[in-house]
Protein backbone atom coordinates (compact mmCIF):
# COMPACT_ATOMS: atom_id res chain seq x y z
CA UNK A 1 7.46 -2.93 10.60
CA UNK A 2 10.73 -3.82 12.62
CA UNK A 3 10.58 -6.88 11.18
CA UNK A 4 10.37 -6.22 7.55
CA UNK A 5 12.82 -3.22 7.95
CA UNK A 6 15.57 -6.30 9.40
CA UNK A 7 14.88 -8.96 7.13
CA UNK A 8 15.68 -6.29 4.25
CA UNK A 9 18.52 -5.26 6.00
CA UNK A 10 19.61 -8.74 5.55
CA UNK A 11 18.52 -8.92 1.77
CA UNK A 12 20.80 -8.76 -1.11
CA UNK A 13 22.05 -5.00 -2.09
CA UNK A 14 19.53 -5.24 -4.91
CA UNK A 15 16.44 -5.33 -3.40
CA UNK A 16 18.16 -3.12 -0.39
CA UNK A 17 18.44 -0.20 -3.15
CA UNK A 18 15.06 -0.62 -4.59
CA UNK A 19 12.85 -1.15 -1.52
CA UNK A 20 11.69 0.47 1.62
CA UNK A 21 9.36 0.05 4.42
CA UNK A 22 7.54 3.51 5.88
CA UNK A 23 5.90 3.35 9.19
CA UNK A 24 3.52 6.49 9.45
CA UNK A 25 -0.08 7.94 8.32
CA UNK A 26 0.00 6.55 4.66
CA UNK A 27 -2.81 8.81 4.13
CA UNK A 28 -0.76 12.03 5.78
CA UNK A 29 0.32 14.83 3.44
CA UNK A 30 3.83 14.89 5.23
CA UNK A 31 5.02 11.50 3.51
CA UNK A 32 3.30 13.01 0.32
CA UNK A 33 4.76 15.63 0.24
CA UNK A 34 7.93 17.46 -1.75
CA UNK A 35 10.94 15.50 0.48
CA UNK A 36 8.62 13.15 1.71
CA UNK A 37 8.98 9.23 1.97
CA UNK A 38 6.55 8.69 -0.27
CA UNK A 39 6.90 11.64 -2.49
CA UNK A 40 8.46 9.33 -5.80
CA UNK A 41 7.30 5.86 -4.44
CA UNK A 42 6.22 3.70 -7.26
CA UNK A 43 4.49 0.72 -5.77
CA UNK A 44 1.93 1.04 -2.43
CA UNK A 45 0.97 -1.97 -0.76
CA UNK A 46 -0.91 -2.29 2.15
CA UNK A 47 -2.74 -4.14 5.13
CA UNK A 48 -6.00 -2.12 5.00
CA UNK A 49 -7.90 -5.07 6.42
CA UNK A 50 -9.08 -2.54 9.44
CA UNK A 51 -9.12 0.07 7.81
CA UNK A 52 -12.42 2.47 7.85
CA UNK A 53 -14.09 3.41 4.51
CA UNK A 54 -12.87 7.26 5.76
CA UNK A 55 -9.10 6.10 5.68
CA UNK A 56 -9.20 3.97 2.38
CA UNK A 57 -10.88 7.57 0.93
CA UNK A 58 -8.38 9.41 2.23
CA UNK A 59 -5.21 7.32 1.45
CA UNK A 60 -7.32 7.09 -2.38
CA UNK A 61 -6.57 10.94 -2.92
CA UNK A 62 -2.94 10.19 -1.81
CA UNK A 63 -2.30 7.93 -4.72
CA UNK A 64 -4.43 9.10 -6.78
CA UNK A 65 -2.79 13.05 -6.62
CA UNK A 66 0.86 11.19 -6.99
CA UNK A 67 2.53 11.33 -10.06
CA UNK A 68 4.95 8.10 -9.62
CA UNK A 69 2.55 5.49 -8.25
CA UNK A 70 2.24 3.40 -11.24
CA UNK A 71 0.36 0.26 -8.84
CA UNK A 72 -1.18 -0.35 -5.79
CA UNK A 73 -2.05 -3.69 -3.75
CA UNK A 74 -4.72 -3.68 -1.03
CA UNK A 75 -6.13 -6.00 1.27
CA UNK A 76 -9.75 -4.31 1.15
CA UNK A 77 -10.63 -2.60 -1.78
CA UNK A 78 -11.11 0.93 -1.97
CA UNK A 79 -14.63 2.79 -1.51
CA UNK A 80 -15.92 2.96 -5.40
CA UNK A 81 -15.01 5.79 -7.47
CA UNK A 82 -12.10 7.00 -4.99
CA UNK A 83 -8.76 5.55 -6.56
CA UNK A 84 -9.14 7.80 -9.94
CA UNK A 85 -6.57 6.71 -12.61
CA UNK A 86 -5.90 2.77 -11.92
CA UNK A 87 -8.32 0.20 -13.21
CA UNK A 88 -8.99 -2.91 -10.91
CA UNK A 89 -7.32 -6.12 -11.71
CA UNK A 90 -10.55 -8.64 -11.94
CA UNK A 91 -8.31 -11.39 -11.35
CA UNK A 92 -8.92 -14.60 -8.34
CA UNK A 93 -6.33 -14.24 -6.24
CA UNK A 94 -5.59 -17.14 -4.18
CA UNK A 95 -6.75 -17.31 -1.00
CA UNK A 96 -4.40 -17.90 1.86
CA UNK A 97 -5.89 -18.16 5.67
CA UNK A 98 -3.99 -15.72 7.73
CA UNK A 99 -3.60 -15.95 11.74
CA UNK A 100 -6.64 -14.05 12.33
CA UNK A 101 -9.30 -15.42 10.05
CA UNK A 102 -9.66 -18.42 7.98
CA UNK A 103 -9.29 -18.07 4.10
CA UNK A 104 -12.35 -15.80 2.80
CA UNK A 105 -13.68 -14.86 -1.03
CA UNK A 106 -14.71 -11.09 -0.74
């Protein structure tokens, strides 16, 4: 999080102005919530590789209950049924190995 959070810093004022990096419980009402981080964020990404099936629920009613998140990007999908309102992009990815695991198709 540091990390990302500096190399923004160091970004041009665009992207400065237009992103931001929140270290918490994604799936927390605070950040939901009316003053929240999260409260008009447009855009969730995130690195759910270890994530439980009880989390990925959880963080599903999040998103799904906001009114401004127009996309999401995961790294393991969501239980079925649980993100109501988006429709799953079908489309292959590429796969990239990371520094834990060698490339996989899931």
């Amino acid at each position: 999080h540091a990390v990302a959070v500096r190399g923004l810093e160091e970004d041009q004022v665009e992207a400065r102005t237009r992103v931001s990096f929140v270290c918490g419980d994604l799936a927390g009402k605070e950040l939901w919530s009316s003053g929240g981080a999260l409260e008009a964020v447009t855009v969730v990404w995130t690195c759910s590789l270890l994530f439980s099936d009880e989390l990925m629920a959880r963080l599903a009613r999040r998103i799904s209950g906001s009114e401004s998140v127009r996309a999401v990007a995961t790294l393991k999908r969501f239980p079925s049924g649980s993100l109501h309102g988006f429709e799953v992009e079908r489309t292959r990815a590429p796969l990239h190995e990371m520094s834990w695991t060698a490339a996989q198709d899931w």
